[in-house]
N, C-alpha and C. Protein backbone atom coordinates (compact mmCIF):
# COMPACT_ATOMS: atom_id res chain seq x y z
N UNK A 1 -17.92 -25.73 0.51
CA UNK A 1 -17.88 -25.94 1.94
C UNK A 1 -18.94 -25.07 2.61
N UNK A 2 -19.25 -25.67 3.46
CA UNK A 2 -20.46 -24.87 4.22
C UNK A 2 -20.44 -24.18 5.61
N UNK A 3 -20.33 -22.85 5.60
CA UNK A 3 -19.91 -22.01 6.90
C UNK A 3 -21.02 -21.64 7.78
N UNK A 4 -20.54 -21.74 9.20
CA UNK A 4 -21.68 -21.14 10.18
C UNK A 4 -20.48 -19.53 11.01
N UNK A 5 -21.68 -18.91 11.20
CA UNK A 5 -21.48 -17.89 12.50
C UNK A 5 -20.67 -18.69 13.56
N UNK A 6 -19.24 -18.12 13.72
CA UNK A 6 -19.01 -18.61 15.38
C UNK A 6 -18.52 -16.96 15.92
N UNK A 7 -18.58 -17.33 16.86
CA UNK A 7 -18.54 -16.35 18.43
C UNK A 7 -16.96 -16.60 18.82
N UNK A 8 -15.58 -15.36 18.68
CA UNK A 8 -14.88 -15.34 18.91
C UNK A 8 -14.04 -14.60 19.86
N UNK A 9 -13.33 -14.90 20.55
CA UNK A 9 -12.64 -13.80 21.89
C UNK A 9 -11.66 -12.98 21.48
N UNK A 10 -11.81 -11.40 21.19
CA UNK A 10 -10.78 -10.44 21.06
C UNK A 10 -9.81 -11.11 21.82
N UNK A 11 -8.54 -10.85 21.53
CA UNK A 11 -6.87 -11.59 22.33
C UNK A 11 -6.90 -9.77 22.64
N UNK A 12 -7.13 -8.72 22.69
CA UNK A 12 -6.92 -7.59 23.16
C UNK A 12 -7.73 -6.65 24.18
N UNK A 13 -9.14 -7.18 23.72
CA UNK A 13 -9.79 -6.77 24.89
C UNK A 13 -11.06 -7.66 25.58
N UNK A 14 -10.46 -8.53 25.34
CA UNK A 14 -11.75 -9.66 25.74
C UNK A 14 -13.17 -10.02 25.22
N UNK A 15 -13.68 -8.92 24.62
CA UNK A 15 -15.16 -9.10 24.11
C UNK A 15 -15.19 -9.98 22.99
N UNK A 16 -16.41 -10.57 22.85
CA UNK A 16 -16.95 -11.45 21.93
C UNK A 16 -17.36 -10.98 20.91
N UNK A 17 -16.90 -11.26 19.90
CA UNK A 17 -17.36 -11.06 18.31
C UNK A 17 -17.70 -12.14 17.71
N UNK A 18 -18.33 -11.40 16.08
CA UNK A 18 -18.99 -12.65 15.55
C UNK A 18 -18.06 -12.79 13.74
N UNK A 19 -17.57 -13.98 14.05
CA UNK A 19 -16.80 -14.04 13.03
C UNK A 19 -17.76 -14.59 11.75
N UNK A 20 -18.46 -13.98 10.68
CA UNK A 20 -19.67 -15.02 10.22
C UNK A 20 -18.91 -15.74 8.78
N UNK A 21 -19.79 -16.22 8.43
CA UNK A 21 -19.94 -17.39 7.63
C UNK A 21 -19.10 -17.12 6.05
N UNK A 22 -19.67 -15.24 5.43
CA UNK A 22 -19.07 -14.42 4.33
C UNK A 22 -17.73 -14.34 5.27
N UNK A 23 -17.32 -14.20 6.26
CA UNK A 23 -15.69 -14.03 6.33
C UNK A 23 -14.88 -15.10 6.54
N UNK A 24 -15.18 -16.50 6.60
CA UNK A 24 -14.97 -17.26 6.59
C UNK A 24 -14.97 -17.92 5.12
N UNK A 25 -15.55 -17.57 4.36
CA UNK A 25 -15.89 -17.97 3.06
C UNK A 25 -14.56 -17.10 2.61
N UNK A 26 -14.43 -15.85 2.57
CA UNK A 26 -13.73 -15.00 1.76
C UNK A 26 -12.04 -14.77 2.76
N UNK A 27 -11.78 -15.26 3.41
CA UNK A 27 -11.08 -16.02 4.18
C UNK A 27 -10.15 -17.41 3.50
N UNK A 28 -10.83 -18.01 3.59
CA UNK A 28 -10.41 -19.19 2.39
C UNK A 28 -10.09 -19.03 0.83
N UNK A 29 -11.06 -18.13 0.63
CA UNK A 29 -10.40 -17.90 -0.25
C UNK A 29 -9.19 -17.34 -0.48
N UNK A 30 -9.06 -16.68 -0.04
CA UNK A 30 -7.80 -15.44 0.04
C UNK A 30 -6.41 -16.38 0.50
N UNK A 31 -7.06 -18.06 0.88
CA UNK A 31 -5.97 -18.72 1.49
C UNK A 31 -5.53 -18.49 2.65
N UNK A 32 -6.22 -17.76 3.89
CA UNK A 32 -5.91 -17.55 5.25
C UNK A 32 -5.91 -18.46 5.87
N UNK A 33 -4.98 -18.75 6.81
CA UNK A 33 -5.26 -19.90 7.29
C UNK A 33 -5.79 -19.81 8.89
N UNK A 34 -5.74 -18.71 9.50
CA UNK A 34 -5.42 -18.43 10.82
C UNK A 34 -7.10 -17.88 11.05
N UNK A 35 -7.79 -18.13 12.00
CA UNK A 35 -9.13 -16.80 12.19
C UNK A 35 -8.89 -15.63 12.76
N UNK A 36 -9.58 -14.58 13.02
CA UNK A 36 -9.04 -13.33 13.54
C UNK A 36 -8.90 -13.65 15.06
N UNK A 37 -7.87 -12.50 15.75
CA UNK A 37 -7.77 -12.76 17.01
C UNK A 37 -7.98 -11.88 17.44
N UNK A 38 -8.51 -10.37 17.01
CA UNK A 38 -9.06 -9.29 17.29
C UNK A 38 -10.27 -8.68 16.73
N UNK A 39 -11.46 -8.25 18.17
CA UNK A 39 -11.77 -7.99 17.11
C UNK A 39 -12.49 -6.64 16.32
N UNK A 40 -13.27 -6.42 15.51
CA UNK A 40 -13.30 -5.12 14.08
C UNK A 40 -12.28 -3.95 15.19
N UNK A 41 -13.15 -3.71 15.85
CA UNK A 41 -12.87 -2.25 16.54
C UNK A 41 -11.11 -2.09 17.23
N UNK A 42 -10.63 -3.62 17.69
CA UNK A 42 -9.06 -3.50 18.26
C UNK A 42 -8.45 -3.57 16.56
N UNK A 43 -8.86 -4.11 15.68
CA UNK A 43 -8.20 -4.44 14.67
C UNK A 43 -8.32 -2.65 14.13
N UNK A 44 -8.61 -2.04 13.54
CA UNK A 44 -9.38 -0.83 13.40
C UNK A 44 -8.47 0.28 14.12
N UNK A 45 -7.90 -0.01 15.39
CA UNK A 45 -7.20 0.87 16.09
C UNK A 45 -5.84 0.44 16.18
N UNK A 46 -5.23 -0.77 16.25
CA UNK A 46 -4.34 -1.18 15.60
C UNK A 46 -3.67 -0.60 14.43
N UNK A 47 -4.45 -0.56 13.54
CA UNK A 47 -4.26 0.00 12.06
C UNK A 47 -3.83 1.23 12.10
N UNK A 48 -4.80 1.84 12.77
CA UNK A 48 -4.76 3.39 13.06
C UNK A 48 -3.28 3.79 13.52
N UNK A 49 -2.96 2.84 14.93
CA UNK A 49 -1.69 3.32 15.47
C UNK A 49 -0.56 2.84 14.69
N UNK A 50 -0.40 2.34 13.44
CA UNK A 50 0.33 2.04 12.55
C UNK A 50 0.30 2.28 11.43
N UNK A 51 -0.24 3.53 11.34
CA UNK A 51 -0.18 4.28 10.19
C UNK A 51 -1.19 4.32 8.87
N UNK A 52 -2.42 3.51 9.41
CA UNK A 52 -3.45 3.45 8.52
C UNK A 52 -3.08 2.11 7.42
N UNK A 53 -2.36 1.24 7.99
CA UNK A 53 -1.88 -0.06 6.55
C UNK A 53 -0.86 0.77 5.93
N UNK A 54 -0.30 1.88 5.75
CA UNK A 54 1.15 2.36 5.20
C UNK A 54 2.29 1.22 5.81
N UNK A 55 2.93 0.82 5.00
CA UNK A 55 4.32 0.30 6.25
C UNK A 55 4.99 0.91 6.40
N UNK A 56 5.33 0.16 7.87
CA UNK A 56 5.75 0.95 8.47
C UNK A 56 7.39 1.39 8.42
N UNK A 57 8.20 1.23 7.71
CA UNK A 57 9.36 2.20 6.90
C UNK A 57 8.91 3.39 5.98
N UNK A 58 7.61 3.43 5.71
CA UNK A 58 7.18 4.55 4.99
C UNK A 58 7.19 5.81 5.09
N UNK A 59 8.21 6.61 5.77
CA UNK A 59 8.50 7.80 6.17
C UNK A 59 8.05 8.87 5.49
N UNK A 60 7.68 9.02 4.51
CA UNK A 60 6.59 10.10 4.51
C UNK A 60 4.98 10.75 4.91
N UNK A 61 5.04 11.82 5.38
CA UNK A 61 3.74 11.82 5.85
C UNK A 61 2.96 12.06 4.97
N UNK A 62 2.97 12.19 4.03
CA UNK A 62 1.66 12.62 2.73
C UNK A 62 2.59 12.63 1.65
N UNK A 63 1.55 13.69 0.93
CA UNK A 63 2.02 13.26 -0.73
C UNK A 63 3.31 13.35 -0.94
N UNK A 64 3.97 12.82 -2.06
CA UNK A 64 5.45 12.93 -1.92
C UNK A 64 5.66 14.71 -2.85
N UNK A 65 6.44 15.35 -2.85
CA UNK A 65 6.66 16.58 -3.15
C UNK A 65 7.58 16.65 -4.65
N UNK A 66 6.51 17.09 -5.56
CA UNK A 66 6.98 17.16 -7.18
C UNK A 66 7.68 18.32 -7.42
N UNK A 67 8.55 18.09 -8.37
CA UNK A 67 9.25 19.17 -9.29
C UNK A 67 8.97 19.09 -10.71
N UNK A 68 8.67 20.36 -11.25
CA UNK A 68 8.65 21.03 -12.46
C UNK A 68 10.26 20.84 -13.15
N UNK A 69 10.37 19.77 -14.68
CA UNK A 69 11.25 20.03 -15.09
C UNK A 69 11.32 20.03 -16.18
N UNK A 70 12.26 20.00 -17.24
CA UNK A 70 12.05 19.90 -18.96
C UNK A 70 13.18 18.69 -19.21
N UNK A 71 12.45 17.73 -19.73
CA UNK A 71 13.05 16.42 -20.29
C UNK A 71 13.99 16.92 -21.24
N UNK A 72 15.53 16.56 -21.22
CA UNK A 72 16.42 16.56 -21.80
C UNK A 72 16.39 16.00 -22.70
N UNK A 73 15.88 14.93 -23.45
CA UNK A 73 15.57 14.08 -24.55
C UNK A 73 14.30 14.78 -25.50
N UNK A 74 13.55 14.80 -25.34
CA UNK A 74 12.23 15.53 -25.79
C UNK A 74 11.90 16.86 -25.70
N UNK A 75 12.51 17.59 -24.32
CA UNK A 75 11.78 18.98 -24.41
C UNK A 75 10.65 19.17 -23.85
N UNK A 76 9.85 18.19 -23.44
CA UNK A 76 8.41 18.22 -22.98
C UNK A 76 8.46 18.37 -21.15
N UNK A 77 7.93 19.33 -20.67
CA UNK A 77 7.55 19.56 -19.17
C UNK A 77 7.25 18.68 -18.74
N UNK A 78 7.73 17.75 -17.33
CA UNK A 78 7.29 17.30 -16.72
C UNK A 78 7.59 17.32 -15.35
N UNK A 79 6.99 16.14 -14.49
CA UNK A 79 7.59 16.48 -12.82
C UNK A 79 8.25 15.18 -12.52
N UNK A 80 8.93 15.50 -11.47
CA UNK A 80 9.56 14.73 -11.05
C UNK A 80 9.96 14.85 -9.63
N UNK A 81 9.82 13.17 -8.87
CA UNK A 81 10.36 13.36 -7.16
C UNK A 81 11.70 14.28 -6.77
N UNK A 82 12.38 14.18 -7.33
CA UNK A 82 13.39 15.57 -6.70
C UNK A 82 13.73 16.58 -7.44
N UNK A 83 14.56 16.90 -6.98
CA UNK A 83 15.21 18.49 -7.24
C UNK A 83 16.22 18.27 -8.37
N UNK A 84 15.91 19.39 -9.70
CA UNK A 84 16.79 18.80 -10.69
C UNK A 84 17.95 19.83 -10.48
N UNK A 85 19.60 19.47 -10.12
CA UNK A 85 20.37 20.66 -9.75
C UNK A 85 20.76 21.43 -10.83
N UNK A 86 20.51 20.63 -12.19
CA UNK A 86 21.07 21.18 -13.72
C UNK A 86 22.03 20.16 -13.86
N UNK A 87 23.19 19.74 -13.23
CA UNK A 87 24.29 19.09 -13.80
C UNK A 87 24.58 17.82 -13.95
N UNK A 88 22.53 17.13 -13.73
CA UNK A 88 22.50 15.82 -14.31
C UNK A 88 20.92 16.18 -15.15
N UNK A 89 21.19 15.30 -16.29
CA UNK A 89 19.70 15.02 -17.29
C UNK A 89 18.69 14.57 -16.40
N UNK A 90 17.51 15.30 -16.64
CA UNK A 90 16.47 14.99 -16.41
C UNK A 90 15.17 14.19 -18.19
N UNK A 91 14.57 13.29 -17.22
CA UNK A 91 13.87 12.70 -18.53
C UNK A 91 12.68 12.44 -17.86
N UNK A 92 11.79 12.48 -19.18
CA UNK A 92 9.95 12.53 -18.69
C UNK A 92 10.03 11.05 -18.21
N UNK A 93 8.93 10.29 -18.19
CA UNK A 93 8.57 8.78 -18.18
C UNK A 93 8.62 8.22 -19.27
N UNK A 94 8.15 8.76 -20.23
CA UNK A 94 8.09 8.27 -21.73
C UNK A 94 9.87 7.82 -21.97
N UNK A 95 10.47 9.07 -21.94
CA UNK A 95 11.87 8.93 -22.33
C UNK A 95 12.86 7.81 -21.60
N UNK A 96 12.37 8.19 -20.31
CA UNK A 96 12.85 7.16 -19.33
C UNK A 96 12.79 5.94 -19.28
N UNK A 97 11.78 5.51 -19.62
CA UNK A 97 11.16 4.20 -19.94
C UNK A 97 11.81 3.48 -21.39
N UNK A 98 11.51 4.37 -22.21
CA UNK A 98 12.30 4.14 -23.92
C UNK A 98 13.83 3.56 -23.39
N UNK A 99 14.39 4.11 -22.37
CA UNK A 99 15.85 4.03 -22.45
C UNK A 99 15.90 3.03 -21.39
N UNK A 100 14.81 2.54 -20.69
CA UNK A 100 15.31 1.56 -19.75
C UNK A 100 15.03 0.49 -20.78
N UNK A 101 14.32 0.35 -21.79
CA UNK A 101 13.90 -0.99 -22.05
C UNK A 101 15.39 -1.30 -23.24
N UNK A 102 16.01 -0.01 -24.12
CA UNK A 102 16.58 0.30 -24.96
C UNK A 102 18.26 -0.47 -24.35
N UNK A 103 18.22 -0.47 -22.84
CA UNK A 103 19.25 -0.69 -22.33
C UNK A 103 19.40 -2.30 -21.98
N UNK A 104 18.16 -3.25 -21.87
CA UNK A 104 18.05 -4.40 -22.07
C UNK A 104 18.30 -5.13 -22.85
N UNK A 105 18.35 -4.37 -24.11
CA UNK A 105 18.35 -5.42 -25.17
C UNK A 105 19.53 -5.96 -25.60
């Protein structure tokens, strides 16, 4: 299919952009069906006020916070998202994994 440059109206702040021919191409592909209705710079700040593309249930503000622990199965140090209190097993990934697939069968 063969694409031209068109000239489109931000729906946010009125100015004219140029929607070209590579975003229209890669557009279709991707199966979009809709053209943009904003445009780079409202789209851009949009983003921004929504957390940079995080979604938005994503309640953490940065990295998530690791713990140092020793795999109950193996013995081998590793980390893990929470806090181990002692009075449940902790297991690396390796182990963890062994026993999720171990539990399928």
């Amino acid at each position: 299919m063969f694409y031209q440059d068109k000239i489109l109206t931000c729906k946010e702040c009125g100015s004219e952009f140029v929607f070209t021919a590579g975003q229209q191409e890669f557009f279709a592909e991707k199966g979009f069906t809709n053209e943009p209705s904003r445009c780079p710079e409202c789209r851009a700040a949009r983003k921004a006020r929504q957390g940079n593309g995080q979604r938005r249930h994503d309640f953490r503000s940065g990295p998530r916070q690791m713990y140092r622990a020793v795999c109950s199965q193996c013995g081998m140090v590793t980390e893990v998202p929470f806090e181990p209190r002692g009075d449940r097993p902790v297991y690396c990934r390796d182990c963890y994994n062994s026993m999720k697939v171990r539990s399928y069968r």
